[in-house]
PDB file of N, CA and C in Angstrom:
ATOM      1  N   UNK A   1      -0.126   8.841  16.404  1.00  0.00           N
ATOM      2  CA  UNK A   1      -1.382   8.798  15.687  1.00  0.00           C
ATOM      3  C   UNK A   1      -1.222   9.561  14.381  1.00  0.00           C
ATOM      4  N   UNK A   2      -1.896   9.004  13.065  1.00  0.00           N
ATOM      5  CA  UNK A   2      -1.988   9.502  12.113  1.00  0.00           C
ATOM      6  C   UNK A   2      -3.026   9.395  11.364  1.00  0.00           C
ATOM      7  N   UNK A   3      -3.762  10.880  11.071  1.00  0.00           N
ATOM      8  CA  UNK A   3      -4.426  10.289   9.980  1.00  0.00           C
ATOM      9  C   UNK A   3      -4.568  11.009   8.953  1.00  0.00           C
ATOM     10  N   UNK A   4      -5.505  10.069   7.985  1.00  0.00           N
ATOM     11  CA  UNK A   4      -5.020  10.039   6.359  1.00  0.00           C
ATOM     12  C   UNK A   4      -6.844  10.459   5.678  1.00  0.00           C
ATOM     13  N   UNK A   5      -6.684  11.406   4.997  1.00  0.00           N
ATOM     14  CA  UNK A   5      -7.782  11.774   4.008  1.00  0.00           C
ATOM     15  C   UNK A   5      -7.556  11.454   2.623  1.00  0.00           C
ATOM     16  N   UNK A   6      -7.774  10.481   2.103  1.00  0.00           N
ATOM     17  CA  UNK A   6      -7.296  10.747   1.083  1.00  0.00           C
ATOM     18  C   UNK A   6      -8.598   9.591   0.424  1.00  0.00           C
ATOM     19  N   UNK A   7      -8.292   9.543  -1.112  1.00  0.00           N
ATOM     20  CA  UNK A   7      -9.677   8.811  -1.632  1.00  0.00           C
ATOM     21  C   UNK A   7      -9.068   7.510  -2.062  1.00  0.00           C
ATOM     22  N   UNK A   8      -9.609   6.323  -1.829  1.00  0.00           N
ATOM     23  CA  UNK A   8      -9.421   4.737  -2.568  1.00  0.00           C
ATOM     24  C   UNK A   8     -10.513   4.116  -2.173  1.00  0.00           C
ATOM     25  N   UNK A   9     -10.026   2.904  -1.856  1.00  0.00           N
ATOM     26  CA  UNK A   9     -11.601   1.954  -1.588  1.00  0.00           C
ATOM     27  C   UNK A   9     -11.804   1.742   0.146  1.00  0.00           C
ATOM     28  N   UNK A  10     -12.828   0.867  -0.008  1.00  0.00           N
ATOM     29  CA  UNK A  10     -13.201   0.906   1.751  1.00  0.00           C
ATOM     30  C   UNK A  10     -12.934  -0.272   1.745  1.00  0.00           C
ATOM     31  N   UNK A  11     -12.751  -1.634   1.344  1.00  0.00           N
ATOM     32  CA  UNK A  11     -12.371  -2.719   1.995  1.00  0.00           C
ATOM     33  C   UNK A  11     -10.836  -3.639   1.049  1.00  0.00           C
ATOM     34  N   UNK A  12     -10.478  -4.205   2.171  1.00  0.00           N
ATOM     35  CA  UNK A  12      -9.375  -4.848   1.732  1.00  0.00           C
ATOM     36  C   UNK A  12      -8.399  -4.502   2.062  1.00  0.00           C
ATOM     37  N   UNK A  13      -7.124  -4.842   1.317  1.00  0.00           N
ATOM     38  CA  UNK A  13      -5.453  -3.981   1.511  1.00  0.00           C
ATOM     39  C   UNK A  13      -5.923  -2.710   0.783  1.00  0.00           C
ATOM     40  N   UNK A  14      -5.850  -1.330   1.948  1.00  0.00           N
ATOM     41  CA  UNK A  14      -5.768  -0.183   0.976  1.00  0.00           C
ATOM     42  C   UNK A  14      -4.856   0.055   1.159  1.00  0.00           C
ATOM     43  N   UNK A  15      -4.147   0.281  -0.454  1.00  0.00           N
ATOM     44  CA  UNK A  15      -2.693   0.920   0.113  1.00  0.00           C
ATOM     45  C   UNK A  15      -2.234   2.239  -0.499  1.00  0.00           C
ATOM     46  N   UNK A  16      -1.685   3.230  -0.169  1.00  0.00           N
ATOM     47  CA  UNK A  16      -1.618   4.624  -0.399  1.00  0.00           C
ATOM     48  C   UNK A  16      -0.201   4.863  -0.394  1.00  0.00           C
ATOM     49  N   UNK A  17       1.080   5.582  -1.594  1.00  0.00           N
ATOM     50  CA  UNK A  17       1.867   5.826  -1.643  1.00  0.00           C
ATOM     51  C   UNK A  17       2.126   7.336  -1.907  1.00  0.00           C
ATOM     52  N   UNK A  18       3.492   8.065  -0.879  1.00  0.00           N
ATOM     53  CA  UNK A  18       3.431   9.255  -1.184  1.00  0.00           C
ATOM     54  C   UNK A  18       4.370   9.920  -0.840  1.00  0.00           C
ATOM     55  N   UNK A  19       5.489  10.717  -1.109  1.00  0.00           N
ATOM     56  CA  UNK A  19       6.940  11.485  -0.566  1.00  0.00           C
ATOM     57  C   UNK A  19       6.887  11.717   0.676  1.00  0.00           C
ATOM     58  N   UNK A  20       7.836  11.612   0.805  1.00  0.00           N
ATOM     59  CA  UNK A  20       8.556  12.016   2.578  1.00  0.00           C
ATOM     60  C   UNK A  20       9.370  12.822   2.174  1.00  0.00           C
ATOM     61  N   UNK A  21       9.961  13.301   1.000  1.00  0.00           N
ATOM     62  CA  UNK A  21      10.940  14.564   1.429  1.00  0.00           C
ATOM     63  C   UNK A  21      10.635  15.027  -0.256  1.00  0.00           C
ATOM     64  N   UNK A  22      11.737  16.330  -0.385  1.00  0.00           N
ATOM     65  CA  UNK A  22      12.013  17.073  -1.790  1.00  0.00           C
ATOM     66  C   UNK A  22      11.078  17.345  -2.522  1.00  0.00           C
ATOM     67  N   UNK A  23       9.289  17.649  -2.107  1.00  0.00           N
ATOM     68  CA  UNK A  23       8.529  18.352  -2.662  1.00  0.00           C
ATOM     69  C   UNK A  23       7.892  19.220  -1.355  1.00  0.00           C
ATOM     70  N   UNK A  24       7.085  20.484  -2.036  1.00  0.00           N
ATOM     71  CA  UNK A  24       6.158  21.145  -1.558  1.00  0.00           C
ATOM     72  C   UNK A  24       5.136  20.060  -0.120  1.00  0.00           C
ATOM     73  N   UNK A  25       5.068  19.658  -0.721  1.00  0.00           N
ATOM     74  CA  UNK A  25       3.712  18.330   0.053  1.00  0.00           C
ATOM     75  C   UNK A  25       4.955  17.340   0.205  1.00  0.00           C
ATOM     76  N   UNK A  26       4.839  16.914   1.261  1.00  0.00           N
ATOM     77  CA  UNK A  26       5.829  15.596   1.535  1.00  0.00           C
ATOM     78  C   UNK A  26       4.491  14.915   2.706  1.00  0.00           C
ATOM     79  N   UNK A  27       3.750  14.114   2.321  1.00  0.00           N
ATOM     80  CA  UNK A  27       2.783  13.325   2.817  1.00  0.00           C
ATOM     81  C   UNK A  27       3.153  12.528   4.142  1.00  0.00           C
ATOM     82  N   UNK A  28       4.409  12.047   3.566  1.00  0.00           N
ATOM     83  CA  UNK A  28       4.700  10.438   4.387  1.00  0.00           C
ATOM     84  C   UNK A  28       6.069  10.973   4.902  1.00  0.00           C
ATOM     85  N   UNK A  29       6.086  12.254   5.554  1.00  0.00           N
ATOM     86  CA  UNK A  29       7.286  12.623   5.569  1.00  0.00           C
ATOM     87  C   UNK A  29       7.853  11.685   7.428  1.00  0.00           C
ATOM     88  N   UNK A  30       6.523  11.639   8.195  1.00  0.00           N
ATOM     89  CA  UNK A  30       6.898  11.282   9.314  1.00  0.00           C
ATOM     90  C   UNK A  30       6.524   9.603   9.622  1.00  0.00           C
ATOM     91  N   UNK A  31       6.139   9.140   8.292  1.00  0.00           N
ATOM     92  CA  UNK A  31       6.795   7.834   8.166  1.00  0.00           C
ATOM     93  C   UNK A  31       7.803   6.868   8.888  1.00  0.00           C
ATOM     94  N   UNK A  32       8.344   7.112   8.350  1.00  0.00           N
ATOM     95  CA  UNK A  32       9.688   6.630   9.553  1.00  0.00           C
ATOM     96  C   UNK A  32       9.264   6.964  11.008  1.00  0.00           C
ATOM     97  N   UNK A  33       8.321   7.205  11.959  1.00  0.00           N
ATOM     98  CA  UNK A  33       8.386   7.715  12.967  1.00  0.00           C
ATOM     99  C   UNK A  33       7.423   6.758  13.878  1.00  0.00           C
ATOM    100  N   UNK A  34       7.032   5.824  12.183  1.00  0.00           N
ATOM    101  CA  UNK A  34       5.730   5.237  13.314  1.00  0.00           C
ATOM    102  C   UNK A  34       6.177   3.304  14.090  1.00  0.00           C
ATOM    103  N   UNK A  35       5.684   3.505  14.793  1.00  0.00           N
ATOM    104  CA  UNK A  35       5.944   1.934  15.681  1.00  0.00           C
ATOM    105  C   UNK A  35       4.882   1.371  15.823  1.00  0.00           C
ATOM    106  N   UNK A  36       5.414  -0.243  16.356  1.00  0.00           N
ATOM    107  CA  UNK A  36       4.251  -1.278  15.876  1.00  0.00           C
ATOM    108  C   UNK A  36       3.453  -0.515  17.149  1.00  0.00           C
ATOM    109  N   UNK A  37       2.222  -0.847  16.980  1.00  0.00           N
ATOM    110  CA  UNK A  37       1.178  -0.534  17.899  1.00  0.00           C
ATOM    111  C   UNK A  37       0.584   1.151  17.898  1.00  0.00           C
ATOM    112  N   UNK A  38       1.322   1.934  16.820  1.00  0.00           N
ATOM    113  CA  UNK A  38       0.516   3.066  16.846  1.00  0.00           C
ATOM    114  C   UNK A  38      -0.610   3.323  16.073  1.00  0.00           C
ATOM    115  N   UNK A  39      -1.532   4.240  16.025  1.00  0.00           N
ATOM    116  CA  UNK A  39      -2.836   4.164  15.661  1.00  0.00           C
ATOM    117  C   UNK A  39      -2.575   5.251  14.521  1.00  0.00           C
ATOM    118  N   UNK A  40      -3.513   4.382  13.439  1.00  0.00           N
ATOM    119  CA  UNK A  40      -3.780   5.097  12.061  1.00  0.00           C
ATOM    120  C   UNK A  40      -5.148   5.123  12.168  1.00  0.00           C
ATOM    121  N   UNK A  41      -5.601   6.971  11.452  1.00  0.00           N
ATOM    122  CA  UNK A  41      -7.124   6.846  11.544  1.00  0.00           C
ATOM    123  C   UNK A  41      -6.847   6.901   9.694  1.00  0.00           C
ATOM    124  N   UNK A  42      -7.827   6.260   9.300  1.00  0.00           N
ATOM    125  CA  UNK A  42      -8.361   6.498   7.652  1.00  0.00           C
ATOM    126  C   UNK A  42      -9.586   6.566   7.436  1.00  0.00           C
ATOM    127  N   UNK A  43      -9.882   7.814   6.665  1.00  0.00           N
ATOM    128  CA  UNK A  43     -10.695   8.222   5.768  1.00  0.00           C
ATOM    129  C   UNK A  43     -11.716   8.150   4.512  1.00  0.00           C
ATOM    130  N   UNK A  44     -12.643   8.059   4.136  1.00  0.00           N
ATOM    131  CA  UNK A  44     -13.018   7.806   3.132  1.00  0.00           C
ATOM    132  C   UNK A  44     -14.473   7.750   2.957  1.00  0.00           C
ATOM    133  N   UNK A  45     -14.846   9.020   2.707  1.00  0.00           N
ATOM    134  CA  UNK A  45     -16.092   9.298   1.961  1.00  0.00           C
ATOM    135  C   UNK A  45     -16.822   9.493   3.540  1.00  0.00           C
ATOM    136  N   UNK A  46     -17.463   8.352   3.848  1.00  0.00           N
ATOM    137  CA  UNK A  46     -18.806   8.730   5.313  1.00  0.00           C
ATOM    138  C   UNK A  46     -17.932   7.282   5.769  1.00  0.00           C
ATOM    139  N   UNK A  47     -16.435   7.087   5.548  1.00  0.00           N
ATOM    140  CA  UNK A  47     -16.312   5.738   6.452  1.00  0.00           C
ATOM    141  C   UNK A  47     -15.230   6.625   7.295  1.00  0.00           C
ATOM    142  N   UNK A  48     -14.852   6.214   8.524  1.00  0.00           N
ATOM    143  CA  UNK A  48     -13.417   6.362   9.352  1.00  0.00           C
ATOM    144  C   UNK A  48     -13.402   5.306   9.655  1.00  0.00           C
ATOM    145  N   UNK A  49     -12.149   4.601   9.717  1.00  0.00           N
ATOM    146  CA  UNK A  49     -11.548   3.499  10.570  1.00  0.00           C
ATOM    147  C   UNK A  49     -10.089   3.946  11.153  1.00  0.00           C
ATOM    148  N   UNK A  50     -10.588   2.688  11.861  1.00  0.00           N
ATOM    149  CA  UNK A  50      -8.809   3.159  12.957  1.00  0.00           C
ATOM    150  C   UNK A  50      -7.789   1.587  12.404  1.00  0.00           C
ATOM    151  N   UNK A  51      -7.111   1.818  12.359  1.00  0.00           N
ATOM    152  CA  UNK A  51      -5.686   0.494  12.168  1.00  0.00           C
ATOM    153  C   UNK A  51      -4.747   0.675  13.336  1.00  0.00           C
ATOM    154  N   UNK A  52      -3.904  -0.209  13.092  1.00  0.00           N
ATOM    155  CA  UNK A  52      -3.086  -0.482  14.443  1.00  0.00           C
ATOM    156  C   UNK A  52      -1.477  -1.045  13.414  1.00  0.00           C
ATOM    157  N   UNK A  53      -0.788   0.124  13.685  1.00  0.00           N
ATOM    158  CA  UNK A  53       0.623  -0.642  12.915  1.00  0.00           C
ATOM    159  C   UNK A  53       1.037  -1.934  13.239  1.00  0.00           C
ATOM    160  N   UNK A  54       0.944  -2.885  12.528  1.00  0.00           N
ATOM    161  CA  UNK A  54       1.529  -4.316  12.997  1.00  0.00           C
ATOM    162  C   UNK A  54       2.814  -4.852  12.189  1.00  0.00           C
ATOM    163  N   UNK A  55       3.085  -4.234  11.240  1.00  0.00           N
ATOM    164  CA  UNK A  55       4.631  -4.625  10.537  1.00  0.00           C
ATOM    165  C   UNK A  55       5.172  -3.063   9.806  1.00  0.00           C
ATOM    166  N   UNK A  56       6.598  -3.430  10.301  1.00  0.00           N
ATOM    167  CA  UNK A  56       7.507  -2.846   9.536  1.00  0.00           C
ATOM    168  C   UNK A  56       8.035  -2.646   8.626  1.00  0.00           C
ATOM    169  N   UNK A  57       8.450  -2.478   7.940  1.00  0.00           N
ATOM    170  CA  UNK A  57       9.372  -3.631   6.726  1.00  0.00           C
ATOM    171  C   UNK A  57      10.541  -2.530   5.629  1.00  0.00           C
ATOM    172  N   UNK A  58      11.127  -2.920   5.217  1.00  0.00           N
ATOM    173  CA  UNK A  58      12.117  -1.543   3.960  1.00  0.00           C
ATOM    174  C   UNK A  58      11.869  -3.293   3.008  1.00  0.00           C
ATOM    175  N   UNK A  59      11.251  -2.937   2.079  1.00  0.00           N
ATOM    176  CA  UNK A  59      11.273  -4.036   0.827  1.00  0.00           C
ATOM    177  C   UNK A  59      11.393  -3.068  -0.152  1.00  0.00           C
ATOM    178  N   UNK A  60      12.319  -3.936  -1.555  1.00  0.00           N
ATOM    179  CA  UNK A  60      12.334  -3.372  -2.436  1.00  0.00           C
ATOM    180  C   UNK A  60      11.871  -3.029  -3.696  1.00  0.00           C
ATOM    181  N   UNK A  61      11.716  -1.967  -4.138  1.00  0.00           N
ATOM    182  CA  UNK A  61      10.817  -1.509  -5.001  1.00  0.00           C
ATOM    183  C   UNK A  61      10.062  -2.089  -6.236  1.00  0.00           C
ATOM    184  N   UNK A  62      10.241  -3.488  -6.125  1.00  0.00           N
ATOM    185  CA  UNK A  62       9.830  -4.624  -7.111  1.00  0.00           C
ATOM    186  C   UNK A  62       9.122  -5.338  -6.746  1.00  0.00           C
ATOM    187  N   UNK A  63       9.269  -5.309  -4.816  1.00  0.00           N
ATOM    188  CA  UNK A  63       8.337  -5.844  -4.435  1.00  0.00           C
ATOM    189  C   UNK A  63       6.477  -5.542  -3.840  1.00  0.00           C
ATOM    190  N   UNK A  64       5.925  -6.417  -4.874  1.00  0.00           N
ATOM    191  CA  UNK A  64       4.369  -5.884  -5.231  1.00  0.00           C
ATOM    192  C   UNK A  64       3.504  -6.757  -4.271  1.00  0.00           C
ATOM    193  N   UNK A  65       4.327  -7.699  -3.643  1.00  0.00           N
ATOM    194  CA  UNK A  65       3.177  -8.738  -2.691  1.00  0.00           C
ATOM    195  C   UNK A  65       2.438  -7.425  -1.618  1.00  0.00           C
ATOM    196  N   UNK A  66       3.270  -6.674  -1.042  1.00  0.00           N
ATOM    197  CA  UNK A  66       2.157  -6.344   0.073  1.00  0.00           C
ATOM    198  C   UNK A  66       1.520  -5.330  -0.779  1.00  0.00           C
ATOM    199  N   UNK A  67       1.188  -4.896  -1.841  1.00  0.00           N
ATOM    200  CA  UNK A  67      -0.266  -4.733  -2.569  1.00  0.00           C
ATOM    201  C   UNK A  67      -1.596  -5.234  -3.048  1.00  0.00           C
ATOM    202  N   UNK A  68      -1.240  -7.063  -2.362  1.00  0.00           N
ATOM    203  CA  UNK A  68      -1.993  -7.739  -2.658  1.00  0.00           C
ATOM    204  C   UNK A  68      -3.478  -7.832  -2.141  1.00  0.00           C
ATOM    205  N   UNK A  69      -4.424  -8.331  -2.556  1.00  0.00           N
ATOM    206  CA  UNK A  69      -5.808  -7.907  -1.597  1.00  0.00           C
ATOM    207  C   UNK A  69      -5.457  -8.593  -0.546  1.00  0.00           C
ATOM    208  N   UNK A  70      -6.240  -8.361   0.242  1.00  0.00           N
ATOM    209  CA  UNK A  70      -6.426  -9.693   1.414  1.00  0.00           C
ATOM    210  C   UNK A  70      -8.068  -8.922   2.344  1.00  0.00           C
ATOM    211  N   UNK A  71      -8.283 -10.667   2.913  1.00  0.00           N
ATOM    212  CA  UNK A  71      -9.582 -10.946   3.270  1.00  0.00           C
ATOM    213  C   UNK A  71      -9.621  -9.651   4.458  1.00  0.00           C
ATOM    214  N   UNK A  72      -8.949  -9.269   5.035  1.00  0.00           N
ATOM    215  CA  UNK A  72      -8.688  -8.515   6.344  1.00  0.00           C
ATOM    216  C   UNK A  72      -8.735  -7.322   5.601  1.00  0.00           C
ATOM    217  N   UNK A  73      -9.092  -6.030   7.098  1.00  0.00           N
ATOM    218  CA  UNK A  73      -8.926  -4.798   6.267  1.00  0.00           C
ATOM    219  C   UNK A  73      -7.598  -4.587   7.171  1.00  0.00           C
ATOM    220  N   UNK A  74      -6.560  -4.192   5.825  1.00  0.00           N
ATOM    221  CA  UNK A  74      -5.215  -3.581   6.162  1.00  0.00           C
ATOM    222  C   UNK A  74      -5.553  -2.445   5.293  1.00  0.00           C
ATOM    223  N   UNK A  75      -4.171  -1.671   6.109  1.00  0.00           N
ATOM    224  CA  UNK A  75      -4.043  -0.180   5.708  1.00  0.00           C
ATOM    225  C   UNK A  75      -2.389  -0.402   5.039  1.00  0.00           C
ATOM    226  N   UNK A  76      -1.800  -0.110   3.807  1.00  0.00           N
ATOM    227  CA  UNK A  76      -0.087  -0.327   3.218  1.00  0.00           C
ATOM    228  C   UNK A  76       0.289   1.114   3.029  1.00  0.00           C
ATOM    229  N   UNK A  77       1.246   1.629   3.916  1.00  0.00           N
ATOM    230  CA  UNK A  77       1.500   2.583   3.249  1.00  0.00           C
ATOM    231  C   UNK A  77       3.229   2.549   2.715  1.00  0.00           C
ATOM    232  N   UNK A  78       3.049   3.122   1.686  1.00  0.00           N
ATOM    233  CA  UNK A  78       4.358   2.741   1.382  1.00  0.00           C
ATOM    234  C   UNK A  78       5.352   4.085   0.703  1.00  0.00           C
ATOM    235  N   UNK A  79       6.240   4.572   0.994  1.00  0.00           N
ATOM    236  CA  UNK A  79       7.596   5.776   1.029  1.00  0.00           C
ATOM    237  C   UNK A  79       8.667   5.242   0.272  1.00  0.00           C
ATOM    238  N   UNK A  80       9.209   6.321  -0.089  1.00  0.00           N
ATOM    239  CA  UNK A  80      10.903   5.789  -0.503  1.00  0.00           C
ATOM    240  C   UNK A  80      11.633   5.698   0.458  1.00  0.00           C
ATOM    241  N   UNK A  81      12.844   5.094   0.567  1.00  0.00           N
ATOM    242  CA  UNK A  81      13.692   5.024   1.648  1.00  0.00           C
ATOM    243  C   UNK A  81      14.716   6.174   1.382  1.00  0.00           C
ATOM    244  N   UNK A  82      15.403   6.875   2.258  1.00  0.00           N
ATOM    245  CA  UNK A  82      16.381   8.174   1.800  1.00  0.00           C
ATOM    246  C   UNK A  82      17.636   7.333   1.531  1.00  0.00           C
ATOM    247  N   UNK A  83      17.618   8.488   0.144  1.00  0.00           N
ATOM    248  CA  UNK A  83      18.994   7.684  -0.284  1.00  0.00           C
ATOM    249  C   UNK A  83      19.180   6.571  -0.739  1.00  0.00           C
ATOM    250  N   UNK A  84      18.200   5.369  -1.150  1.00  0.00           N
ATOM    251  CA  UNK A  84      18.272   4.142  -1.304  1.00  0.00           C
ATOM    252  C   UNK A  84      17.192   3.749  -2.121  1.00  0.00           C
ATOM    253  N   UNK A  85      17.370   4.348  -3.855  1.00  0.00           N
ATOM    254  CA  UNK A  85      16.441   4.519  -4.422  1.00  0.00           C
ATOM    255  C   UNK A  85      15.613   2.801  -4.732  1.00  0.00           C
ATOM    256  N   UNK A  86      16.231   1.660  -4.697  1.00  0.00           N
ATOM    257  CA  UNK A  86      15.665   0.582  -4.674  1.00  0.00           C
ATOM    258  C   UNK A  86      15.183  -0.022  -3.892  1.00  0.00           C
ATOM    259  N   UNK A  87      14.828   0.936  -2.199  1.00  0.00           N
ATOM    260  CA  UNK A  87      13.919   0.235  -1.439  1.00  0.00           C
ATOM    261  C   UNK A  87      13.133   1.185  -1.293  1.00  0.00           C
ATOM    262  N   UNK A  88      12.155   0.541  -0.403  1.00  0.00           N
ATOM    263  CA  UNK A  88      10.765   1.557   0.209  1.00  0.00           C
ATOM    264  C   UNK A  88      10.457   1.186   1.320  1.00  0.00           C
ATOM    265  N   UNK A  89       9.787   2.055   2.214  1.00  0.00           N
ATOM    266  CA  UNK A  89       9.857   1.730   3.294  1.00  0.00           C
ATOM    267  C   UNK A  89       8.051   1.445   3.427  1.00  0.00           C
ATOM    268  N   UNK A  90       7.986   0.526   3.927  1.00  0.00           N
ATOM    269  CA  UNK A  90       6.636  -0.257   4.181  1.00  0.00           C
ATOM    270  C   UNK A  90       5.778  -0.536   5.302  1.00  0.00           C
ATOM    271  N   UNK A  91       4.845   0.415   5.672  1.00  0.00           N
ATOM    272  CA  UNK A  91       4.458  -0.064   6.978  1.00  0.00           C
ATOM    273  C   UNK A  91       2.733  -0.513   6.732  1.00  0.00           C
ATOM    274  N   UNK A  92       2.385  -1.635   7.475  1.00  0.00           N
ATOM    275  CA  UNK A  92       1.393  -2.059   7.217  1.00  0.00           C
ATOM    276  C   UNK A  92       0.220  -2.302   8.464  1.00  0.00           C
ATOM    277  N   UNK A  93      -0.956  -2.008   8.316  1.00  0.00           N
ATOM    278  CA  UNK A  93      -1.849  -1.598  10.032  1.00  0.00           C
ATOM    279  C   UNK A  93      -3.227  -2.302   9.724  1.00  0.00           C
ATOM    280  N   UNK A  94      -3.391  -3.244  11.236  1.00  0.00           N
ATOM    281  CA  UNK A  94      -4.555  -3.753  10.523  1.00  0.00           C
ATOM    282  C   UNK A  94      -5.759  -3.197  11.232  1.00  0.00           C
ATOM    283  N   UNK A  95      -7.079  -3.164  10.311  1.00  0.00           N
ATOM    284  CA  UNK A  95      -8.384  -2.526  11.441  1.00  0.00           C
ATOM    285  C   UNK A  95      -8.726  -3.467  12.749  1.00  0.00           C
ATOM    286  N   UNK A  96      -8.975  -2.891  13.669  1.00  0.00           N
ATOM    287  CA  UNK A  96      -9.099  -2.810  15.185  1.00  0.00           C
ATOM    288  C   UNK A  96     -10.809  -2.275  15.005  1.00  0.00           C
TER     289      UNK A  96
END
């Protein structure tokens, strides 16, 4: 389980990017840790919702599709990959 305070919008793909390692604050540090079916709570203003990890993915850093809106509320969060400055690691959760 994870959850996330942080400020954007309440409907659609929200997607939130943020370090996993080599600063003070490393946000997304346990990133890598999550599997399909674990629960994301998110935040925002007087809303909570819960998501449900449903994809995995390491795409590379050019790739902008899963920022795209969509009709569904998804949660994108997206990390660097260690060591592999042209990918990112991508996990995506939809509301439940």
């Amino acid at each position: 389980m994870v959850i996330l305070k942080k400020h954007g919008k309440e409907f659609g793909n929200i997607a939130l990017a943020a370090h996993n390692r080599g600063y003070k604050v490393n946000y997304f540090q346990d990133l890598k840790k999550l599997e399909i079916g674990d629960e994301i709570y998110y935040s925002y203003k007087n809303i909570k919702r819960k998501y449900i990890v449903n994809s995995k993915a390491i795409i590379r850093d050019t790739d902008l599709q899963v920022l795209e809106n969509t009709k569904d509320n998804i949660l994108t969060l997206i990390t660097c990959l260690e060591n592999e400055p042209q990918y990112r690691r991508c996990i995506q959760a939809l509301e439940v």
